[in-house]
C-alpha atoms as a PDB file:
ATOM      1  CA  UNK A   1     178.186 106.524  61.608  1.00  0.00           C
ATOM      2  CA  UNK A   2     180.153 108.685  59.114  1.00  0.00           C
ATOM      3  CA  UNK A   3     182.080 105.823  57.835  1.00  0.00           C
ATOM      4  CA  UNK A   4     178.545 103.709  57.551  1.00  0.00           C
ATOM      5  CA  UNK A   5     177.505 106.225  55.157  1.00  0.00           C
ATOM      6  CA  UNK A   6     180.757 107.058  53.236  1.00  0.00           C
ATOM      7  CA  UNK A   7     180.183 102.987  52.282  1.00  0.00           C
ATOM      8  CA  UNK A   8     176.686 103.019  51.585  1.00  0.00           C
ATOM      9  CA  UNK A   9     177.166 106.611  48.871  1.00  0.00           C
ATOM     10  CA  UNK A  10     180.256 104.523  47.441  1.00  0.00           C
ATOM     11  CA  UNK A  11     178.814 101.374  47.238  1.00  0.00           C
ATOM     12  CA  UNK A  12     175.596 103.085  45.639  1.00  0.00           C
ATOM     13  CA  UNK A  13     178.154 104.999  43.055  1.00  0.00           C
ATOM     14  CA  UNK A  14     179.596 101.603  42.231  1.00  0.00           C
ATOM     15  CA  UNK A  15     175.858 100.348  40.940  1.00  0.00           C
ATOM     16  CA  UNK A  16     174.776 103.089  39.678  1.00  0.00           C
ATOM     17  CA  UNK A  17     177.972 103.064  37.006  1.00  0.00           C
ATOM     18  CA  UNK A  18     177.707  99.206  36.711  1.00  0.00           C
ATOM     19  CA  UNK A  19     174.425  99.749  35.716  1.00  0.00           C
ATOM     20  CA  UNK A  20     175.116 102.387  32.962  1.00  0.00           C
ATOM     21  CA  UNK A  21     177.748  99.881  31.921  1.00  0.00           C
ATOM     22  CA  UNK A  22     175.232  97.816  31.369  1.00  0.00           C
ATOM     23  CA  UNK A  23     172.730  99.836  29.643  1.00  0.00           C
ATOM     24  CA  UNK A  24     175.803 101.167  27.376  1.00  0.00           C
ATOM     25  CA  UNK A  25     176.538  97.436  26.714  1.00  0.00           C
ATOM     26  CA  UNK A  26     172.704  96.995  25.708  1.00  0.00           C
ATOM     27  CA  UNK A  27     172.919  99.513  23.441  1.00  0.00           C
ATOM     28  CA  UNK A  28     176.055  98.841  21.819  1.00  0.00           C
ATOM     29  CA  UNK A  29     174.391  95.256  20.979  1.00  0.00           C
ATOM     30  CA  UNK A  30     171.140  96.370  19.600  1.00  0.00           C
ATOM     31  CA  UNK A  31     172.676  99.121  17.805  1.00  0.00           C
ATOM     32  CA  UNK A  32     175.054  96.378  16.100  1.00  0.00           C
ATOM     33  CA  UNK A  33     171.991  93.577  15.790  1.00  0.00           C
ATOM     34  CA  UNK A  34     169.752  96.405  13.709  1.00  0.00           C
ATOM     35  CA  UNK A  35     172.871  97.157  11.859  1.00  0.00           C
ATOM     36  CA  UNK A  36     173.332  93.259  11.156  1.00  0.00           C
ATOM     37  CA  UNK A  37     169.841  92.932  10.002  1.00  0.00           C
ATOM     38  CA  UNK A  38     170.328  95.805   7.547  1.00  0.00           C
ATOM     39  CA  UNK A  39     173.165  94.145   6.133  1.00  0.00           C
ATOM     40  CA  UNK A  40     171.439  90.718   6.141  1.00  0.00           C
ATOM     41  CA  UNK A  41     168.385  92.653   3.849  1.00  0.00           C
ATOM     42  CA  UNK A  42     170.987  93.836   1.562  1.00  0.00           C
ATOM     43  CA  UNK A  43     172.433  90.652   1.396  1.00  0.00           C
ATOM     44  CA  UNK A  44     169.451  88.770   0.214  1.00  0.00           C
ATOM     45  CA  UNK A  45     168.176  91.665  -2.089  1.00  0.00           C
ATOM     46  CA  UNK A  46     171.600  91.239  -3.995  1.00  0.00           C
ATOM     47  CA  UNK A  47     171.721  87.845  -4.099  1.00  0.00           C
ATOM     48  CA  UNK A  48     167.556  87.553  -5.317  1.00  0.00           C
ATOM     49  CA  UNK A  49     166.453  86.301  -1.877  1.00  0.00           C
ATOM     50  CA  UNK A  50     163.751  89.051  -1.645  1.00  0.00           C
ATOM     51  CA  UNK A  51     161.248  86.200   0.408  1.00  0.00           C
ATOM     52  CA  UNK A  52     164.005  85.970   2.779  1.00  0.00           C
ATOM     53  CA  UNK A  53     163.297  89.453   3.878  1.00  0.00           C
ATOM     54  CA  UNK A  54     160.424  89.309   5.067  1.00  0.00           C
ATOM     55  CA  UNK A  55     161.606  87.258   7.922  1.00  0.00           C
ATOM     56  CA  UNK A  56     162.815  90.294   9.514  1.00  0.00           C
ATOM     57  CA  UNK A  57     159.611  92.074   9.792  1.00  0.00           C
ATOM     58  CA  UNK A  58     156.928  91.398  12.408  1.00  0.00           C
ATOM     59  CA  UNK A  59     153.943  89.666  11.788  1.00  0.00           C
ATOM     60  CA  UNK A  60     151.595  92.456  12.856  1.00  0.00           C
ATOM     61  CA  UNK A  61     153.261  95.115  11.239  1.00  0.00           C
ATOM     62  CA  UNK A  62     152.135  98.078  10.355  1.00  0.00           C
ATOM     63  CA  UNK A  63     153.721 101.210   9.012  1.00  0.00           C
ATOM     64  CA  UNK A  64     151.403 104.126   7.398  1.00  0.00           C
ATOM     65  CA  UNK A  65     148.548 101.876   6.764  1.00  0.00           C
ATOM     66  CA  UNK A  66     150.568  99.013   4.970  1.00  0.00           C
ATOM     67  CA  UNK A  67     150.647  95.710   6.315  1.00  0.00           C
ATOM     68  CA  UNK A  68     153.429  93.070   6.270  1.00  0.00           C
ATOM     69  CA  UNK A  69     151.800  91.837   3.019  1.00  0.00           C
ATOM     70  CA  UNK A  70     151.838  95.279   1.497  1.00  0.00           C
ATOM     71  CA  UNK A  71     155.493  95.685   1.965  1.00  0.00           C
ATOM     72  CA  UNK A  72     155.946  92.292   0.188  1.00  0.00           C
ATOM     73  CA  UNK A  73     154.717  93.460  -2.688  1.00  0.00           C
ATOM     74  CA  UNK A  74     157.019  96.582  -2.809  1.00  0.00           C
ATOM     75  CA  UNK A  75     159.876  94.500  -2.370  1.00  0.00           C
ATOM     76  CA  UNK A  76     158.840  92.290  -5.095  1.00  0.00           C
ATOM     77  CA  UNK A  77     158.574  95.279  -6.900  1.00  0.00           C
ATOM     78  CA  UNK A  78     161.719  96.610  -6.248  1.00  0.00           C
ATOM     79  CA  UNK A  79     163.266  93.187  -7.149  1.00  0.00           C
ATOM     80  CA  UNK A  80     161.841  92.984 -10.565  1.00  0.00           C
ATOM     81  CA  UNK A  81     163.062  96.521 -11.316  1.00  0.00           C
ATOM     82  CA  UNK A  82     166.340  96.348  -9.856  1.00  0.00           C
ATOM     83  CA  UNK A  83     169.474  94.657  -9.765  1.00  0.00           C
ATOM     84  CA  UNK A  84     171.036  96.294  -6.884  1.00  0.00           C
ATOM     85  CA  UNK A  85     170.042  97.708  -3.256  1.00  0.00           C
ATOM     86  CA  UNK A  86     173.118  99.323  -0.840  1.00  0.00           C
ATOM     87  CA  UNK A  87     172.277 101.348   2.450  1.00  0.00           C
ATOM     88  CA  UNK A  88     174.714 103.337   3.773  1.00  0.00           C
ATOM     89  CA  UNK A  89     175.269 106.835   6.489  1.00  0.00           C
ATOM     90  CA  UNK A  90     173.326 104.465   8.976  1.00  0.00           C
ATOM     91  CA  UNK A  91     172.263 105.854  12.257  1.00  0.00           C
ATOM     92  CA  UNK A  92     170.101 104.498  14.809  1.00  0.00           C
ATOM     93  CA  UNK A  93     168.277 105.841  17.722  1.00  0.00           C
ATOM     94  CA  UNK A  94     167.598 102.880  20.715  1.00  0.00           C
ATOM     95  CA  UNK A  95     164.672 103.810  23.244  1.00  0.00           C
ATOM     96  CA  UNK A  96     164.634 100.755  25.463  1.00  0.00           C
ATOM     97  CA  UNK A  97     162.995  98.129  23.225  1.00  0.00           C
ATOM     98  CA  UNK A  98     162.213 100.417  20.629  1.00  0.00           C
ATOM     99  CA  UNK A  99     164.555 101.292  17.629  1.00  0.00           C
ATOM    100  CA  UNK A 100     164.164 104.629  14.983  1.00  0.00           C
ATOM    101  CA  UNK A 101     167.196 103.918  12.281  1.00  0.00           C
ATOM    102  CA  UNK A 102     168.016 106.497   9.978  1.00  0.00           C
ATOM    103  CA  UNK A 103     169.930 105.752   6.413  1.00  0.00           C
ATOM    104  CA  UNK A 104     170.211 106.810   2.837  1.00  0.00           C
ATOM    105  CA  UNK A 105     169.341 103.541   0.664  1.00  0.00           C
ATOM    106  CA  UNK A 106     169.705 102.918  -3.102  1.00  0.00           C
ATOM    107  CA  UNK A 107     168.047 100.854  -5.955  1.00  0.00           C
ATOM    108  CA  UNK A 108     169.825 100.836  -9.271  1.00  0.00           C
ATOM    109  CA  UNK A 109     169.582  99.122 -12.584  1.00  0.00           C
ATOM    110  CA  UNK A 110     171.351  99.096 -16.020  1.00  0.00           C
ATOM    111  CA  UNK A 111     168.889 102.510 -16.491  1.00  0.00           C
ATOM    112  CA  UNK A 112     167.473 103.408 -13.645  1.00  0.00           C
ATOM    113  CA  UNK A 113     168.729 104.932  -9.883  1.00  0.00           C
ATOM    114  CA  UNK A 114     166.695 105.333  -7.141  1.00  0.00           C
ATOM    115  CA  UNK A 115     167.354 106.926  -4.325  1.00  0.00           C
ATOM    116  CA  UNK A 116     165.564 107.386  -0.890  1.00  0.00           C
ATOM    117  CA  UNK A 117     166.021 108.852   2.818  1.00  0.00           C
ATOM    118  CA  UNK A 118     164.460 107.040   5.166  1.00  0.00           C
ATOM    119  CA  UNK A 119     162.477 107.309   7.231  1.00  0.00           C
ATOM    120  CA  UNK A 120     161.312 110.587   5.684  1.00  0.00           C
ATOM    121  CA  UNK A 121     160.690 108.785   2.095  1.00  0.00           C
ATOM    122  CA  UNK A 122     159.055 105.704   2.937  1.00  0.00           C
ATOM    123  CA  UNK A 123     159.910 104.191   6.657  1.00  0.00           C
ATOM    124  CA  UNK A 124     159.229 100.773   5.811  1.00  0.00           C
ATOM    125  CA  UNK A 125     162.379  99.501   7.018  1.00  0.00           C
ATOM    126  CA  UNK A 126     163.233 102.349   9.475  1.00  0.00           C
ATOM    127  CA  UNK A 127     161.065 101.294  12.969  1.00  0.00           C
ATOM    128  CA  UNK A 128     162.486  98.423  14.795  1.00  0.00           C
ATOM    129  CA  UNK A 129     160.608  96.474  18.095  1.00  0.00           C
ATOM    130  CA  UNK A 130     162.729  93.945  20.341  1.00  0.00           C
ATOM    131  CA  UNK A 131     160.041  90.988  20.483  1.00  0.00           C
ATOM    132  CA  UNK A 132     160.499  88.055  22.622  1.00  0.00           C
ATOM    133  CA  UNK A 133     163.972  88.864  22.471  1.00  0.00           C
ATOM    134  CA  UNK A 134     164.790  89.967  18.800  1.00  0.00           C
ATOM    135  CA  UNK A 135     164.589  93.070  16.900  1.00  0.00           C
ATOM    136  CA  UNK A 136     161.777  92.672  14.276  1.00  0.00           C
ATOM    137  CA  UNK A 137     160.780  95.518  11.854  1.00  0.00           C
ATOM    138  CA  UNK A 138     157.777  97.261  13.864  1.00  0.00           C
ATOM    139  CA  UNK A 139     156.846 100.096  11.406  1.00  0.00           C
ATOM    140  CA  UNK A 140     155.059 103.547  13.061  1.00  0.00           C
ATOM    141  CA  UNK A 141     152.121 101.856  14.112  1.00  0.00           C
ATOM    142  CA  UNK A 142     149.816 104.836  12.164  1.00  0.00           C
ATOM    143  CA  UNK A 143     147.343 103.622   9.806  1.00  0.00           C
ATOM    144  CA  UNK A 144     147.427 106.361   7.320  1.00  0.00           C
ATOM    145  CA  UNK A 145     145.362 108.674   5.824  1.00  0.00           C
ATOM    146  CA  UNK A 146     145.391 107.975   2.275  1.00  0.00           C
ATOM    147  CA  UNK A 147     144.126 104.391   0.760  1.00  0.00           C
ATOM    148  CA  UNK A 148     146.752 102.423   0.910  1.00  0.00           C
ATOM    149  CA  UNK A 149     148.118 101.231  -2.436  1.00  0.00           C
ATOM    150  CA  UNK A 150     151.259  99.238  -4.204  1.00  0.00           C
ATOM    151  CA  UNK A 151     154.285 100.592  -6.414  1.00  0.00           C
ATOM    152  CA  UNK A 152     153.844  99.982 -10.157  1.00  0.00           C
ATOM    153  CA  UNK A 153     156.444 100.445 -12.591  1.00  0.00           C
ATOM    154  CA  UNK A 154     155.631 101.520 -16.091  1.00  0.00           C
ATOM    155  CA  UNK A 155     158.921 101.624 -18.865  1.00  0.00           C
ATOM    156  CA  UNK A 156     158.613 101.339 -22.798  1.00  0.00           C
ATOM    157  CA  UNK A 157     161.103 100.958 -25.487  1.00  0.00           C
ATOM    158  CA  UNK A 158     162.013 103.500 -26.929  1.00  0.00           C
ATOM    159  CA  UNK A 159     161.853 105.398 -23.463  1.00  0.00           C
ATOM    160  CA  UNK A 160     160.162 108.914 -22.976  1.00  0.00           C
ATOM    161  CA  UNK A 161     156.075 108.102 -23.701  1.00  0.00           C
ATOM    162  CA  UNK A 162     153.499 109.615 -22.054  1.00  0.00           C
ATOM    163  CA  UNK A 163     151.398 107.619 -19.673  1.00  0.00           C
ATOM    164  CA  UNK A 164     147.652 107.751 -19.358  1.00  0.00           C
ATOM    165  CA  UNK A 165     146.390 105.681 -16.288  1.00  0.00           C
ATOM    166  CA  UNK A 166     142.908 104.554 -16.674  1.00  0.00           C
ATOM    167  CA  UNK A 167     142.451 107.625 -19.317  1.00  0.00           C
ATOM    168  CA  UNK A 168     143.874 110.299 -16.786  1.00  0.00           C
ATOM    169  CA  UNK A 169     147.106 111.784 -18.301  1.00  0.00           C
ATOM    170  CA  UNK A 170     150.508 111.324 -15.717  1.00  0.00           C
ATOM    171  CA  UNK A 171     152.759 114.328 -16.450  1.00  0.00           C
ATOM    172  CA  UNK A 172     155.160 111.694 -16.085  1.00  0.00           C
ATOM    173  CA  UNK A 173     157.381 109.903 -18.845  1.00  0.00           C
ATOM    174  CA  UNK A 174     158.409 106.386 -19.117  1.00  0.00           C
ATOM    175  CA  UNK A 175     159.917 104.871 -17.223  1.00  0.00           C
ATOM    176  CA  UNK A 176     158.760 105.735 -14.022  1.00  0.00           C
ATOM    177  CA  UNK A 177     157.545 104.575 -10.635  1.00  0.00           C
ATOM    178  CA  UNK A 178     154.013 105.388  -9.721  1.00  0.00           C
ATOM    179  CA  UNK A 179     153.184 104.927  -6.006  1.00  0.00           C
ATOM    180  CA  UNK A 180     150.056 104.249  -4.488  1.00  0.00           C
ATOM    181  CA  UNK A 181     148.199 102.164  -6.706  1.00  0.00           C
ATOM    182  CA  UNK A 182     144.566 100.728  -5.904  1.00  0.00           C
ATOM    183  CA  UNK A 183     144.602  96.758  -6.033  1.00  0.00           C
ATOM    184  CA  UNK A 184     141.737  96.347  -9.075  1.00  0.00           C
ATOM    185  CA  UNK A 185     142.364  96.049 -12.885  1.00  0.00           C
ATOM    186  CA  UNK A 186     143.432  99.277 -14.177  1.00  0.00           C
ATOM    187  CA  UNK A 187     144.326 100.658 -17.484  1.00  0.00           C
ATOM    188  CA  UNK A 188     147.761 102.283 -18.898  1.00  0.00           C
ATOM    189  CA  UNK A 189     147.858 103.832 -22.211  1.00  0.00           C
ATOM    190  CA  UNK A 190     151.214 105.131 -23.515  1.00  0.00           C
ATOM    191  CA  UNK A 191     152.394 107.613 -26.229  1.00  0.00           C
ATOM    192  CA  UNK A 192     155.495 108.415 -28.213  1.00  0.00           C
ATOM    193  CA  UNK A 193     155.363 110.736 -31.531  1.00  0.00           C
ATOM    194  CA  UNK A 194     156.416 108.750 -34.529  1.00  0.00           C
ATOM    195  CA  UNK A 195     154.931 105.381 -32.592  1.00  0.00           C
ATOM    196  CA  UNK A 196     151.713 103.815 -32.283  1.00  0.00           C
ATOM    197  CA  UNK A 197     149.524 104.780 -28.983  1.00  0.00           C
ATOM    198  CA  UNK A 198     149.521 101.114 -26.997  1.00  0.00           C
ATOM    199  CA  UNK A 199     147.363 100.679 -24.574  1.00  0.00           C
ATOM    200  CA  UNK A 200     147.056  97.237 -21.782  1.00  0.00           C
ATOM    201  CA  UNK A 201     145.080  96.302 -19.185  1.00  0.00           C
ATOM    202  CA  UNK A 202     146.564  95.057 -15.937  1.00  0.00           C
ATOM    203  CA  UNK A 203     145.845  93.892 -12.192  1.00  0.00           C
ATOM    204  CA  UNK A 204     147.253  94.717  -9.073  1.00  0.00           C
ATOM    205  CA  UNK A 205     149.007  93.496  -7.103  1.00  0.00           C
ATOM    206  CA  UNK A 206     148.504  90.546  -9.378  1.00  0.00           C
ATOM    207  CA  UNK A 207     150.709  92.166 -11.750  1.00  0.00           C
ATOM    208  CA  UNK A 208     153.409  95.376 -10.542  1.00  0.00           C
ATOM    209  CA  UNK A 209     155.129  96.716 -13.882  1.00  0.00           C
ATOM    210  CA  UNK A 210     154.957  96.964 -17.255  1.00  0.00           C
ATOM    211  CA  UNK A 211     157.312  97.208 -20.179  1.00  0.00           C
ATOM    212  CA  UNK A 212     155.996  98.214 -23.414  1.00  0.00           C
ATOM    213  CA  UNK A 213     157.712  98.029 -26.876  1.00  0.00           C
ATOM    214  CA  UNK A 214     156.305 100.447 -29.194  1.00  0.00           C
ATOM    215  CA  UNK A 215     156.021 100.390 -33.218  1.00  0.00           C
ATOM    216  CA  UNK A 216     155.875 102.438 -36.086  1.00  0.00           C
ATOM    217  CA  UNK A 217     152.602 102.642 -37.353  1.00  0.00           C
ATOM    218  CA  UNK A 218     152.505 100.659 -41.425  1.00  0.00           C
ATOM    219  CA  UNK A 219     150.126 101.736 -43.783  1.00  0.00           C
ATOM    220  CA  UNK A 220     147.050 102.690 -43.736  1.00  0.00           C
ATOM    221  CA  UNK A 221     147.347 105.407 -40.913  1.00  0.00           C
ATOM    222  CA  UNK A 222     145.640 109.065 -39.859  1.00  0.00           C
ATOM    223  CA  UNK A 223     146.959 111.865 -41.995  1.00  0.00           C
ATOM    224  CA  UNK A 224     146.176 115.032 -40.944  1.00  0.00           C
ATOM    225  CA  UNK A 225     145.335 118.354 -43.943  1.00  0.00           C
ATOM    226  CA  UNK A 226     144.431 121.748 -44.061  1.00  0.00           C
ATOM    227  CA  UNK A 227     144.974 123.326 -40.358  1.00  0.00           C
ATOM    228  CA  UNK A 228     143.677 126.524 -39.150  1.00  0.00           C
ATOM    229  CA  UNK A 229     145.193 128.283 -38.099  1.00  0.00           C
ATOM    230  CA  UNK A 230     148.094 127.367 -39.416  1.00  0.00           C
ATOM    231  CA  UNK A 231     152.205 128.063 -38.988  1.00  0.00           C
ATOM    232  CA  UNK A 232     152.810 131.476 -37.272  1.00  0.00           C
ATOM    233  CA  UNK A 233     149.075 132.793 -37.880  1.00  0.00           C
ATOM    234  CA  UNK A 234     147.894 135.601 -35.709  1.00  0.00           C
ATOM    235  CA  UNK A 235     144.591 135.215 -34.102  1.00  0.00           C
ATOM    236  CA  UNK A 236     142.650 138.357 -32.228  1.00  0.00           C
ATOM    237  CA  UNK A 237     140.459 136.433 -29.823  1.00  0.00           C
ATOM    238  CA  UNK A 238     140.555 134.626 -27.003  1.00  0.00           C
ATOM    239  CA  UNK A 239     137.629 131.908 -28.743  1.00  0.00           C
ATOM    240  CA  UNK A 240     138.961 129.773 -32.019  1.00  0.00           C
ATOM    241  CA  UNK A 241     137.374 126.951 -33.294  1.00  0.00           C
ATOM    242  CA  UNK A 242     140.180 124.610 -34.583  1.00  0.00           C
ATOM    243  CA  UNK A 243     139.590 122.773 -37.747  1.00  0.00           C
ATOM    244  CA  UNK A 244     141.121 120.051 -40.513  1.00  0.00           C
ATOM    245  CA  UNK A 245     140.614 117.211 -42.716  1.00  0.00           C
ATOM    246  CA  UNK A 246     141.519 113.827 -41.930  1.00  0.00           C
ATOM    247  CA  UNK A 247     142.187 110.976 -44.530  1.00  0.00           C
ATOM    248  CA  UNK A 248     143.530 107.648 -43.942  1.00  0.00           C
ATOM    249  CA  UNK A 249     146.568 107.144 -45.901  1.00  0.00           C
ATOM    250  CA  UNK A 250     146.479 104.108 -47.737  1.00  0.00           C
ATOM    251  CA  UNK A 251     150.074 104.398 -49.360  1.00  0.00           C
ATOM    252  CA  UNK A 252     152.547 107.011 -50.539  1.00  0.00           C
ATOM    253  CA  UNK A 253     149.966 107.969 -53.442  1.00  0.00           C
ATOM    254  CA  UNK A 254     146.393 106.991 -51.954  1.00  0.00           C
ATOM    255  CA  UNK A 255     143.996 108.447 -49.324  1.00  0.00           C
ATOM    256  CA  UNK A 256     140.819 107.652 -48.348  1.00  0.00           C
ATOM    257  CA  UNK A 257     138.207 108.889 -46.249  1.00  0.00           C
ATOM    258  CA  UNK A 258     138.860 108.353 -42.710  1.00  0.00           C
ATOM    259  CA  UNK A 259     136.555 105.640 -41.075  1.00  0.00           C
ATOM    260  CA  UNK A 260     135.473 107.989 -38.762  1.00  0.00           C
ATOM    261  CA  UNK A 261     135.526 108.106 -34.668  1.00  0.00           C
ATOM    262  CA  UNK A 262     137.967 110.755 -32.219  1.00  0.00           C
ATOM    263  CA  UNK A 263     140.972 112.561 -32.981  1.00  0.00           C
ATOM    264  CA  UNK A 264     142.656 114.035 -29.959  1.00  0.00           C
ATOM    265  CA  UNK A 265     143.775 117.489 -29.697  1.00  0.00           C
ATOM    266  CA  UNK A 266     146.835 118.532 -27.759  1.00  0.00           C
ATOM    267  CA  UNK A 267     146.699 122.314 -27.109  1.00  0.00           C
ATOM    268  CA  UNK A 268     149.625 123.895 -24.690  1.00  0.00           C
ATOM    269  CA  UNK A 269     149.804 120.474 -23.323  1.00  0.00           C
ATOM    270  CA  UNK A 270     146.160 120.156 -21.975  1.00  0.00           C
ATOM    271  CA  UNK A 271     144.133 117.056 -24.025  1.00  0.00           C
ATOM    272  CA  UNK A 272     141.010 116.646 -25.620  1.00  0.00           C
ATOM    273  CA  UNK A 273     139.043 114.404 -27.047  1.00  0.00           C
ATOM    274  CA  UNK A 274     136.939 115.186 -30.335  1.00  0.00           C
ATOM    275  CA  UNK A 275     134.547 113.532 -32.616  1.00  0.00           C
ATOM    276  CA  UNK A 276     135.326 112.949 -36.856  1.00  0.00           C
ATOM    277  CA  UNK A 277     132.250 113.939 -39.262  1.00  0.00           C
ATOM    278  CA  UNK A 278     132.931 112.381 -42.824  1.00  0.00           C
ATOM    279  CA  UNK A 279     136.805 113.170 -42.033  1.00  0.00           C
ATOM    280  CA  UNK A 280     136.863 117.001 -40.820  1.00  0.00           C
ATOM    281  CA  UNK A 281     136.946 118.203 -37.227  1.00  0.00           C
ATOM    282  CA  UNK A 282     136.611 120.944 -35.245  1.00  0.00           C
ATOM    283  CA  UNK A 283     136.893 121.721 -31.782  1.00  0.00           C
ATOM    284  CA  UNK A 284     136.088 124.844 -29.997  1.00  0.00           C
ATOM    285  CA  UNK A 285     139.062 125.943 -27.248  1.00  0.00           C
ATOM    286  CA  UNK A 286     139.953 129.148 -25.157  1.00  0.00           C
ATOM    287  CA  UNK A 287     143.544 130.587 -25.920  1.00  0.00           C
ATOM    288  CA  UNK A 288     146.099 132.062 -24.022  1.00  0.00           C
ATOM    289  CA  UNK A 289     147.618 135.564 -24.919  1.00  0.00           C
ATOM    290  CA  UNK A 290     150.466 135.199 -26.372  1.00  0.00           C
ATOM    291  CA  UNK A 291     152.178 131.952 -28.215  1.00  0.00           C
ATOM    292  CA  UNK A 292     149.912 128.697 -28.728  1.00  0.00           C
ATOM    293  CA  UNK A 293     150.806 125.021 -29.836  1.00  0.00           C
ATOM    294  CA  UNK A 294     149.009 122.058 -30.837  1.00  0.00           C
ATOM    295  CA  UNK A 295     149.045 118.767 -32.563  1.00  0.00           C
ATOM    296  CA  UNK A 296     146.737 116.186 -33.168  1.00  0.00           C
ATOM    297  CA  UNK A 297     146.527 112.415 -33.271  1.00  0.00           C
ATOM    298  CA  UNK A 298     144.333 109.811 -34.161  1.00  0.00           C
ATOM    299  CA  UNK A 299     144.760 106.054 -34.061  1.00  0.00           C
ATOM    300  CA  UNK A 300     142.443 103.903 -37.308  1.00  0.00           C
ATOM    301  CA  UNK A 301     140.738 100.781 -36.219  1.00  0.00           C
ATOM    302  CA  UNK A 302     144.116  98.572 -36.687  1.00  0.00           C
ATOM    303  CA  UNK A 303     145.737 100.501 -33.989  1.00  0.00           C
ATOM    304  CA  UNK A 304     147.958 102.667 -36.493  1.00  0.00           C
ATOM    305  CA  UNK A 305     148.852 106.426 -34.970  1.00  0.00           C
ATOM    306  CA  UNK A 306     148.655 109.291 -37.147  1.00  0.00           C
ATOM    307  CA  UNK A 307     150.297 112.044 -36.057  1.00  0.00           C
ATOM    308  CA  UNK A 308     149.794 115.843 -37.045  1.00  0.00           C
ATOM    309  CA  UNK A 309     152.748 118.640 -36.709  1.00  0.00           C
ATOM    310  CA  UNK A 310     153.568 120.913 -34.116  1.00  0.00           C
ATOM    311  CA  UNK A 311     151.166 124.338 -35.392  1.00  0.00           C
ATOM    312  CA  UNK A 312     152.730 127.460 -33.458  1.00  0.00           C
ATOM    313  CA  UNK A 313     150.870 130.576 -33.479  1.00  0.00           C
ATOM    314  CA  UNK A 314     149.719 133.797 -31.631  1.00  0.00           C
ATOM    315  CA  UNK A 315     147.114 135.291 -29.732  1.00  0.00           C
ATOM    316  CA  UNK A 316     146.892 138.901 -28.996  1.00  0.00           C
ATOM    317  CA  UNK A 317     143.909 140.031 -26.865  1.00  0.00           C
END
């Protein structure tokens, strides 16, 4: 009877460590299938094969509120941005037929790097499913919080503008990648000193980046005269109305009266927007102890920017 069980406890052993054999064997095949998969998306990126990618993801995925069709666009994004995509420190987690895979991946141009760690920055290619057999990108399965939106890239030549999206100011310079964007037509306005304010319309997804060249303004464009206050003036209140004169100028030896409409004021960085009578303006603002900067800027009805300089001066309150 002792023998009888001595076999059966041995025999038992002997399946249960085929069996974790097996499982081991499992693993060791999906680990290398996900890692073949990654490669195979890297692949295709370099080579401009984008559409190809999308073969790896399922057909009802769904990953933070993006669908399959949503992560199409952000690759088509990311493939009219950049050149290059590499993935590398891979690790992956296996649950049965469920898959978590952890890497550092990296988009780079002639200008431009970007760098992400996944899942944490975006997880669209970090959540794997076996289905019928094959590992298909799953995504989380969560539907998100937030309205779920598209990647839009905004650069100009010369680089360095500031970006207005549909007339909200980004404290953002070109070039950059905005995230997040509502499908719709939207407006970008950008702004360099020395170069004319631009401004386009565009739709999304319809449309996913922009890349503005900006120019000098040419004659006639917004000169600005007669600040106060002025260089290195010291003010005693809080309250100041800024004022000036504004005259379109014509050539090196000719103004004229400005045609009217808004100049915008820049004061410690915040913007506003004020309105010309017969060339002066004034606009009413709260300072802050201590120093204070502004500039203006105005853009004629040809699409010329006039730019004021930097005044510096002090409050003490």
């Amino acid at each position: 009877m002792l023998k009888k069980i001595i076999k059966y406890a041995l025999l038992s052993a002997v399946v249960l460590l085929l069996g974790c054999e097996a499982d081991s064997q499992s693993v060791n095949s999906s680990d290398l299938l996900i890692r073949t998969i990654l490669d195979k998306i890297t692949t295709d990126f370099n080579n401009s094969n984008y559409e190809e990618i999308m073969s790896y993801y399922a057909d009802d995925f769904l990953h933070n509120g993006k669908t399959k069709d949503h992560v199409f666009s952000e690759w088509q994004s990311y493939y009219v941005n950049f050149d290059y995509m590499e993935t590398e420190n891979i690790e992956i987690d296996i649950d049965y037929d469920e898959a978590v895979v952890s890497f550092r991946i990296e988009f780079s141009s002639s200008d431009e790097t970007q760098v992400f760690t996944e899942p944490y920055d975006n997880g669209f290619m970090s959540y794997f499913k076996k289905i019928n057999g094959e590992w298909m990108i799953y995504g989380n399965r969560e539907s998100g919080n937030s309205i779920v939106g598209f990647p839009f890239k905004i650069a100009s030549n010369p680089p360095g503008a500031q970006i207005y999206f549909d007339n909200n100011r980004i404290f953002q310079q070109t070039p950059v990648m905005l995230q997040d964007i509502p499908s719709g037509d939207h407006k970008i306005r950008l702004f360099l000193p020395g170069y004319n304010e631009t401004e386009v319309s565009v739709n999304v997804p319809g449309q996913l980046s922009v890349d503005l060249n900006l120019s000098h303004p040419n004659y006639p464009y917004a000169e600005f005269y007669d600040f106060s206050p002025g260089e290195d003036q010291v003010v005693e209140h809080n309250f100041y109305v800024i004022t000036g004169l504004l005259r379109l100028k014509k050539s090196d030896n000719h103004t004229d009266l400005f045609p009217g409409g808004e100049i915008i004021l820049n004061l410690n960085g915040q913007e506003t927007s004020h309105s010309l009578l017969n060339g002066q303006f004034r606009a009413e603002v709260n300072l802050r102890a201590g120093t204070n900067r502004y500039f203006l800027r105005c853009s004629d009805p040809e699409g010329n920017t006039g730019m004021s300089e930097v005044i510096s001066f002090e409050a003490e309150f």
